[in-house]
PDB file of N, CA and C in Angstrom:
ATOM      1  N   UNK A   1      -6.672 136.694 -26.315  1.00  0.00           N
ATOM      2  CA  UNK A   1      -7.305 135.575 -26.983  1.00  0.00           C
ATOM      3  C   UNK A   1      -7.874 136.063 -28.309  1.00  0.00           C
ATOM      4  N   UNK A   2      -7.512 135.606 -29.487  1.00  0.00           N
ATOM      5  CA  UNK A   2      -8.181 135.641 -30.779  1.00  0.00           C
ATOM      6  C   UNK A   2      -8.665 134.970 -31.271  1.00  0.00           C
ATOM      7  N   UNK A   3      -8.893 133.795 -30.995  1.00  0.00           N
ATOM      8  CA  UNK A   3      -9.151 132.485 -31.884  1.00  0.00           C
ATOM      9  C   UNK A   3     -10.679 132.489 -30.562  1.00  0.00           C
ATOM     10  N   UNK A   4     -11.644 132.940 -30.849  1.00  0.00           N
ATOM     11  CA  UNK A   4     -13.146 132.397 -30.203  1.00  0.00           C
ATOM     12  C   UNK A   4     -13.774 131.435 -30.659  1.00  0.00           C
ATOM     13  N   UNK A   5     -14.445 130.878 -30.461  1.00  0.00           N
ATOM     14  CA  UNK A   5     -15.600 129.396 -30.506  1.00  0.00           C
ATOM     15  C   UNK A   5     -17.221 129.527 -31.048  1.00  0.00           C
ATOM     16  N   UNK A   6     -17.764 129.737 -31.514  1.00  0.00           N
ATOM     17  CA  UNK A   6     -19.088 129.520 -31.801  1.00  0.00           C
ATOM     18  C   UNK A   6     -19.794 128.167 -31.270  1.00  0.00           C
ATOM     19  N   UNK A   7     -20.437 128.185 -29.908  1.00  0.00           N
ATOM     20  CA  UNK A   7     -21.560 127.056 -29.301  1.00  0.00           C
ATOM     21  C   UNK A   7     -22.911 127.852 -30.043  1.00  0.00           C
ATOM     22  N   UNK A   8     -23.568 127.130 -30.232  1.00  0.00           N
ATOM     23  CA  UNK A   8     -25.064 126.848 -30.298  1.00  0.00           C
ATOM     24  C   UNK A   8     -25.689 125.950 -29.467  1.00  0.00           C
ATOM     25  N   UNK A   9     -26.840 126.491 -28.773  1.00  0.00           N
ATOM     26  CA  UNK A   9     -27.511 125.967 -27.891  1.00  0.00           C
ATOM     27  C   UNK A   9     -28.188 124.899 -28.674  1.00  0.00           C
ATOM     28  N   UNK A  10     -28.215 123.718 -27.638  1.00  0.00           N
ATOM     29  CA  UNK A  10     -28.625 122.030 -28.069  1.00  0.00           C
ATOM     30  C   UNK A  10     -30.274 121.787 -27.783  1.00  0.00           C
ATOM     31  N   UNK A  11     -30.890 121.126 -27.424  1.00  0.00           N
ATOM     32  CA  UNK A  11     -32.018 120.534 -26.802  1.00  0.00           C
ATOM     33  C   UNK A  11     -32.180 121.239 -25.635  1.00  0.00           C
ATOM     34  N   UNK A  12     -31.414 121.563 -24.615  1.00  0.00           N
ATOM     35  CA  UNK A  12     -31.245 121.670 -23.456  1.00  0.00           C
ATOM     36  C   UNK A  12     -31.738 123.435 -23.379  1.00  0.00           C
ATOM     37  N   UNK A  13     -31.997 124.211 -24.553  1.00  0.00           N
ATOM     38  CA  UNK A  13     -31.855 125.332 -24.703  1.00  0.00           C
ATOM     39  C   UNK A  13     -31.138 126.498 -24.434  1.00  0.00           C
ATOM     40  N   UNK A  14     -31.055 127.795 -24.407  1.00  0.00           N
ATOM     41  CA  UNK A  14     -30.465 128.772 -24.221  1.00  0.00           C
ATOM     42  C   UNK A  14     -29.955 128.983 -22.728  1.00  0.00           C
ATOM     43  N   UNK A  15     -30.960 129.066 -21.875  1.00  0.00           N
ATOM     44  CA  UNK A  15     -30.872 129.038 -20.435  1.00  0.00           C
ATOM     45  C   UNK A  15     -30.072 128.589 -19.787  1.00  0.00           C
ATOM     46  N   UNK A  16     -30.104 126.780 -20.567  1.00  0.00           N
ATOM     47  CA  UNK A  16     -29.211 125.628 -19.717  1.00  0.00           C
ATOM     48  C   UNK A  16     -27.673 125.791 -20.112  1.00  0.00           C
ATOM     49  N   UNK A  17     -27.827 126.263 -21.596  1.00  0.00           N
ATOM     50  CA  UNK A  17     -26.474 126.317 -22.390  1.00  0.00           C
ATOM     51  C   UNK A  17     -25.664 127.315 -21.886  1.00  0.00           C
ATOM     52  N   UNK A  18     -26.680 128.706 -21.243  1.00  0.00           N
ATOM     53  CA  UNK A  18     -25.679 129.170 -20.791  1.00  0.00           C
ATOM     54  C   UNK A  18     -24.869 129.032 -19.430  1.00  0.00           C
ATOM     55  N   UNK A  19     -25.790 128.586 -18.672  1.00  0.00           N
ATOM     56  CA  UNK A  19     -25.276 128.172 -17.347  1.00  0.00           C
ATOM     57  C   UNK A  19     -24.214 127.106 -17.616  1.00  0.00           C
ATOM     58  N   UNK A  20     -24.235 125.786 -18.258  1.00  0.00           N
ATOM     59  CA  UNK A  20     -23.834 125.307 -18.457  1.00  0.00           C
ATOM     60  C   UNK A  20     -21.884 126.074 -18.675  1.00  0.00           C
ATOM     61  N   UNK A  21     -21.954 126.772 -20.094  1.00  0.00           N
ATOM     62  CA  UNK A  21     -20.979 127.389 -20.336  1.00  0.00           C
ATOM     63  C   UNK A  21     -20.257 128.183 -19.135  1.00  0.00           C
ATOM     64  N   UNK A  22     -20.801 129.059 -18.669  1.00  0.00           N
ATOM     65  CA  UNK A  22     -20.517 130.098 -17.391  1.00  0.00           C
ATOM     66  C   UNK A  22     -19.754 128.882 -15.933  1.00  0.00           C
ATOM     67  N   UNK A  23     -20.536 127.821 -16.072  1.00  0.00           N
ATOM     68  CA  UNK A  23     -19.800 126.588 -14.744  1.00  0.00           C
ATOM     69  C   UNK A  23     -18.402 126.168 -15.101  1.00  0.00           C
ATOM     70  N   UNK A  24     -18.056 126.232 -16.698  1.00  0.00           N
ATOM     71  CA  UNK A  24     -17.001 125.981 -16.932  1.00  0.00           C
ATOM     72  C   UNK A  24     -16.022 126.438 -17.237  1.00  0.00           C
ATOM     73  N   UNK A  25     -16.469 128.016 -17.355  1.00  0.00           N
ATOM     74  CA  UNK A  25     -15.608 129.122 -17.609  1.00  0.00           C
ATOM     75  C   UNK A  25     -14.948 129.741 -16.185  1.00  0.00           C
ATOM     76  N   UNK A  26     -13.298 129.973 -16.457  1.00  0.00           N
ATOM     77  CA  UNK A  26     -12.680 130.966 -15.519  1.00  0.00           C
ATOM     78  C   UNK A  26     -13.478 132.102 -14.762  1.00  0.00           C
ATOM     79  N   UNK A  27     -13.403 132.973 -16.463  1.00  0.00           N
ATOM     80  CA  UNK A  27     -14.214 134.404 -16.076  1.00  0.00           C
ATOM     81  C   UNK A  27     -15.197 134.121 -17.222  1.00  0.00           C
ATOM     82  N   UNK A  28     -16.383 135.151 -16.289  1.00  0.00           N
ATOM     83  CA  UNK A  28     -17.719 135.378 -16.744  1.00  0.00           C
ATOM     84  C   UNK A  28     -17.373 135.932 -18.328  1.00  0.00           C
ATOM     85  N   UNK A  29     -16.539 136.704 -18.783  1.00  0.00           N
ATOM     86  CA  UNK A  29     -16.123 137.474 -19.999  1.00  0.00           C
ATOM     87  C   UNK A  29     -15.924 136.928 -20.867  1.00  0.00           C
ATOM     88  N   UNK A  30     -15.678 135.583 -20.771  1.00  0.00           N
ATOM     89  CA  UNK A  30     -15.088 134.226 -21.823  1.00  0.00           C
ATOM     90  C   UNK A  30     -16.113 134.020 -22.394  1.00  0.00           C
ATOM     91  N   UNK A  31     -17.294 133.837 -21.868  1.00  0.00           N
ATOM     92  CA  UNK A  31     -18.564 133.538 -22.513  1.00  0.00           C
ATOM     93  C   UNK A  31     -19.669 135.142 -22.711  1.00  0.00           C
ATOM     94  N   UNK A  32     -19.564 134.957 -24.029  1.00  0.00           N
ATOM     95  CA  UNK A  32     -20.338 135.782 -24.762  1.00  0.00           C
ATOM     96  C   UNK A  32     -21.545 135.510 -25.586  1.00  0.00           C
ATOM     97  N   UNK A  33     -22.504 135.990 -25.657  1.00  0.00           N
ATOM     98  CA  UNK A  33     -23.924 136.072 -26.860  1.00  0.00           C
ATOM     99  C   UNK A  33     -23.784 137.137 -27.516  1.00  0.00           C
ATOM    100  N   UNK A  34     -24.279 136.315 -28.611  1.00  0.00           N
ATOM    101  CA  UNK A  34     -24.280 136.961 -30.286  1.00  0.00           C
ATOM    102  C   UNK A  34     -25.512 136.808 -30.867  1.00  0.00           C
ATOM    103  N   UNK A  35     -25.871 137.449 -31.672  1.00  0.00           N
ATOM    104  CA  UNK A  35     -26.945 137.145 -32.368  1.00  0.00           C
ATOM    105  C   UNK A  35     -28.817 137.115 -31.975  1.00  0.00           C
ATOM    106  N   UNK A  36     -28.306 138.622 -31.198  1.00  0.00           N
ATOM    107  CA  UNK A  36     -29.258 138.306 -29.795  1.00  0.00           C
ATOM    108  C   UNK A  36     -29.414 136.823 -29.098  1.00  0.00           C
ATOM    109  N   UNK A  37     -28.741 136.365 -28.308  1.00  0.00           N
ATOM    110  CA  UNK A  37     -28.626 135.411 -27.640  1.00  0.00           C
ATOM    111  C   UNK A  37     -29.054 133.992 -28.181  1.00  0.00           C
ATOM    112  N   UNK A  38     -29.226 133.969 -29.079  1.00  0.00           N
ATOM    113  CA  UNK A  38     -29.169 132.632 -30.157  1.00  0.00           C
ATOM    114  C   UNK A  38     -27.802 131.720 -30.166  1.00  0.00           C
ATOM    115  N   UNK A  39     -26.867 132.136 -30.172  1.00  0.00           N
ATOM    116  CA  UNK A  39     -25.473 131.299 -29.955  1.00  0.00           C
ATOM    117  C   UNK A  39     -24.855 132.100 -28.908  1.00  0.00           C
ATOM    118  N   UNK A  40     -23.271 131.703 -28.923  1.00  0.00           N
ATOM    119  CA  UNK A  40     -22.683 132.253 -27.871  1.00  0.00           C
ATOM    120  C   UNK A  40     -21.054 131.828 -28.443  1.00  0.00           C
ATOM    121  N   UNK A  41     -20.142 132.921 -28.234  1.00  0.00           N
ATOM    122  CA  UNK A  41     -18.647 133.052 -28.578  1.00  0.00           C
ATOM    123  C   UNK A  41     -18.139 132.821 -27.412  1.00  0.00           C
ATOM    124  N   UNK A  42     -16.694 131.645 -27.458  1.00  0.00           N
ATOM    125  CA  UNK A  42     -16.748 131.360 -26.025  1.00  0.00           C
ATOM    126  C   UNK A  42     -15.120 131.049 -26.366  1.00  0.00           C
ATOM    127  N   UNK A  43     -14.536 131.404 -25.515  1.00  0.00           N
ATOM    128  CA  UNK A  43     -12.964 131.407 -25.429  1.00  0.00           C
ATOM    129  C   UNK A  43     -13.086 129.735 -25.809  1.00  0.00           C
ATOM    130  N   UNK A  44     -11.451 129.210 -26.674  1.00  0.00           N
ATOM    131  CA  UNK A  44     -11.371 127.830 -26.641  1.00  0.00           C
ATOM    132  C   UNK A  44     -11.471 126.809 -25.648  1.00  0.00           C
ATOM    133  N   UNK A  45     -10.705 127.044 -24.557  1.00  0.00           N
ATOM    134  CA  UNK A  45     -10.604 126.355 -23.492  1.00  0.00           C
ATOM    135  C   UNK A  45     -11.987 126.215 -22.886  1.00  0.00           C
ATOM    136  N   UNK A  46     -13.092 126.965 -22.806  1.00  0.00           N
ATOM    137  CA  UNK A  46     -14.633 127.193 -22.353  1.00  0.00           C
ATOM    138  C   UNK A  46     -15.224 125.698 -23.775  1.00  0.00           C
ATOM    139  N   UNK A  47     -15.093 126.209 -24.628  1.00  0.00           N
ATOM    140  CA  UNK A  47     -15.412 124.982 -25.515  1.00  0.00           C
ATOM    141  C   UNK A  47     -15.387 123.632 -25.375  1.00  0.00           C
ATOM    142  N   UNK A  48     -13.998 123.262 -24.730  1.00  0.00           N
ATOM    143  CA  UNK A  48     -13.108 122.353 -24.765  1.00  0.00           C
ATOM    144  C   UNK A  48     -13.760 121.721 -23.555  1.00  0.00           C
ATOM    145  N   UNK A  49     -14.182 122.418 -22.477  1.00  0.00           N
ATOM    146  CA  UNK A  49     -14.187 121.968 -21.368  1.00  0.00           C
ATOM    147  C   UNK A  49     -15.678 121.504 -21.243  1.00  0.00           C
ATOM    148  N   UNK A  50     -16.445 122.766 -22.104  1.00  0.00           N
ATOM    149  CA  UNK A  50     -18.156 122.309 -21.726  1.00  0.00           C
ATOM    150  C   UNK A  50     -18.163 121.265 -22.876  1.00  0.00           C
ATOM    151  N   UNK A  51     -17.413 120.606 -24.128  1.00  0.00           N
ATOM    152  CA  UNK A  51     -17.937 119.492 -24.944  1.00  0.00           C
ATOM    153  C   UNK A  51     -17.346 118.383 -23.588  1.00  0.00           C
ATOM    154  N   UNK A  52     -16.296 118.250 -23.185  1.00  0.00           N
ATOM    155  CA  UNK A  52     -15.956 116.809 -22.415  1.00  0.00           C
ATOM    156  C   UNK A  52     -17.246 117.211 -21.079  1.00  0.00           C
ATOM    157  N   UNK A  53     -17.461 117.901 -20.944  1.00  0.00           N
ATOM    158  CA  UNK A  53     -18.452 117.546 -19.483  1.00  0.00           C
ATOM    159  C   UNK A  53     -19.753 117.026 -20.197  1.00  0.00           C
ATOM    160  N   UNK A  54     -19.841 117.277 -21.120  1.00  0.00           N
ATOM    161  CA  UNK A  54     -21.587 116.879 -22.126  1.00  0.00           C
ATOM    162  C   UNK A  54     -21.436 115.409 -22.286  1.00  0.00           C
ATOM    163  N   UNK A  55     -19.959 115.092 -22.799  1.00  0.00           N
ATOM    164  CA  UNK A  55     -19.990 113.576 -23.015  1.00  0.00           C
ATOM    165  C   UNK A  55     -20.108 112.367 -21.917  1.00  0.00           C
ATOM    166  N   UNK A  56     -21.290 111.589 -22.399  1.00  0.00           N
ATOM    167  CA  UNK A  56     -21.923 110.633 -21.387  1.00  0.00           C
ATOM    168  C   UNK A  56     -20.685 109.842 -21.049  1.00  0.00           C
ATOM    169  N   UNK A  57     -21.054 109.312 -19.638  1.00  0.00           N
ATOM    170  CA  UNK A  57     -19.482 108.673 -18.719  1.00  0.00           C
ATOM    171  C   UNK A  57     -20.206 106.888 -19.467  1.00  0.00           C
ATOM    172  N   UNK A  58     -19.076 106.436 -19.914  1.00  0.00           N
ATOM    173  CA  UNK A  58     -19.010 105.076 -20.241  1.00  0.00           C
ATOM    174  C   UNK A  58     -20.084 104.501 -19.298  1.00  0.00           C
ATOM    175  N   UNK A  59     -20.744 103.465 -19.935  1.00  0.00           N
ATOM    176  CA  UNK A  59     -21.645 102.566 -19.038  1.00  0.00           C
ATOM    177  C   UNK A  59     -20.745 101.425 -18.806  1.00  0.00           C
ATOM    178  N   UNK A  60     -20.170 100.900 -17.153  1.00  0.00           N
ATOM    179  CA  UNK A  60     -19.580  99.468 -17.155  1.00  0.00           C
ATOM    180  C   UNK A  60     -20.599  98.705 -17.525  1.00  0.00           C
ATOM    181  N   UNK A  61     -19.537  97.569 -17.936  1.00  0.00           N
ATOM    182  CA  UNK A  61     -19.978  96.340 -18.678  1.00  0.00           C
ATOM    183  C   UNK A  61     -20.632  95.234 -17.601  1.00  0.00           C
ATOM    184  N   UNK A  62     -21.718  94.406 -18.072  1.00  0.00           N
ATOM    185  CA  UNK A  62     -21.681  93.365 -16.758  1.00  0.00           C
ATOM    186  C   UNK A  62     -21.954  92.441 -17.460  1.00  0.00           C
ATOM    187  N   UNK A  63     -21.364  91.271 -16.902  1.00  0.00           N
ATOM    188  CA  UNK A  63     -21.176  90.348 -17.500  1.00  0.00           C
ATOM    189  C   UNK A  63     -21.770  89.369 -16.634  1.00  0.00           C
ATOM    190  N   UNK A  64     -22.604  88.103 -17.254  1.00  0.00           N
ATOM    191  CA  UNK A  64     -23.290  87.134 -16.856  1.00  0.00           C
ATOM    192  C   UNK A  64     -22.666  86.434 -15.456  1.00  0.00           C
ATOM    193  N   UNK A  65     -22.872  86.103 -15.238  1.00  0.00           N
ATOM    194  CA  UNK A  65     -22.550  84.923 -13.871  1.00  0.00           C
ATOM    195  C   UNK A  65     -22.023  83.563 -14.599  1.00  0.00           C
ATOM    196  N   UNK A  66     -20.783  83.460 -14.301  1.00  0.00           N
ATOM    197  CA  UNK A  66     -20.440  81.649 -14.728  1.00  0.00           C
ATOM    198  C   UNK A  66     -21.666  80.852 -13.822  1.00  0.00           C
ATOM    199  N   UNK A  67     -21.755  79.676 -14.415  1.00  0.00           N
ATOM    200  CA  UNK A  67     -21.975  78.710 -13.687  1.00  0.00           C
ATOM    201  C   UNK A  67     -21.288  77.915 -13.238  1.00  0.00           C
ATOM    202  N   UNK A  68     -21.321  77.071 -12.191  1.00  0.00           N
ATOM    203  CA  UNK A  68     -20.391  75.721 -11.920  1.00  0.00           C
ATOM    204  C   UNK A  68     -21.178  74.603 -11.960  1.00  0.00           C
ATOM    205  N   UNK A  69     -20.517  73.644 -12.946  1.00  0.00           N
ATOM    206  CA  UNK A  69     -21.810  72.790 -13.590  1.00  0.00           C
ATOM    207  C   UNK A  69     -21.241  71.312 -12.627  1.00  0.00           C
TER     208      UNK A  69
END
């Protein structure tokens, strides 16, 4: 693998970001800290996988009640 990722930890901080990363990674080795643990280099596919799990699941729609007049 040559092409690595730069995450930066969000709101959620360092801690969460990394667990986070590590749940979605193969191997533990994919995910790396840099910068004394301020960001983290993370194979593409680790990227790929922890942005779609972050994104909120659609809210269904609800829609009023007809009446029968």
């Amino acid at each position: 693998m040559t092409d690595w990722v730069t995450v930066l930890p969000g709101e959620a901080g360092v801690q969460k970001t990394a667990i986070a990363l590590l749940a979605v990674a193969d191997d533990p080795a994919h995910v790396q800290t840099q910068r004394g643990g301020a960001e983290f280099l993370v194979a593409p596919y680790v990227a790929d996988r922890y942005n779609t799990a972050r994104e909120p699941n659609p809210r269904p729609r609800r829609r009023a009640k007809k009446e029968d007049d």
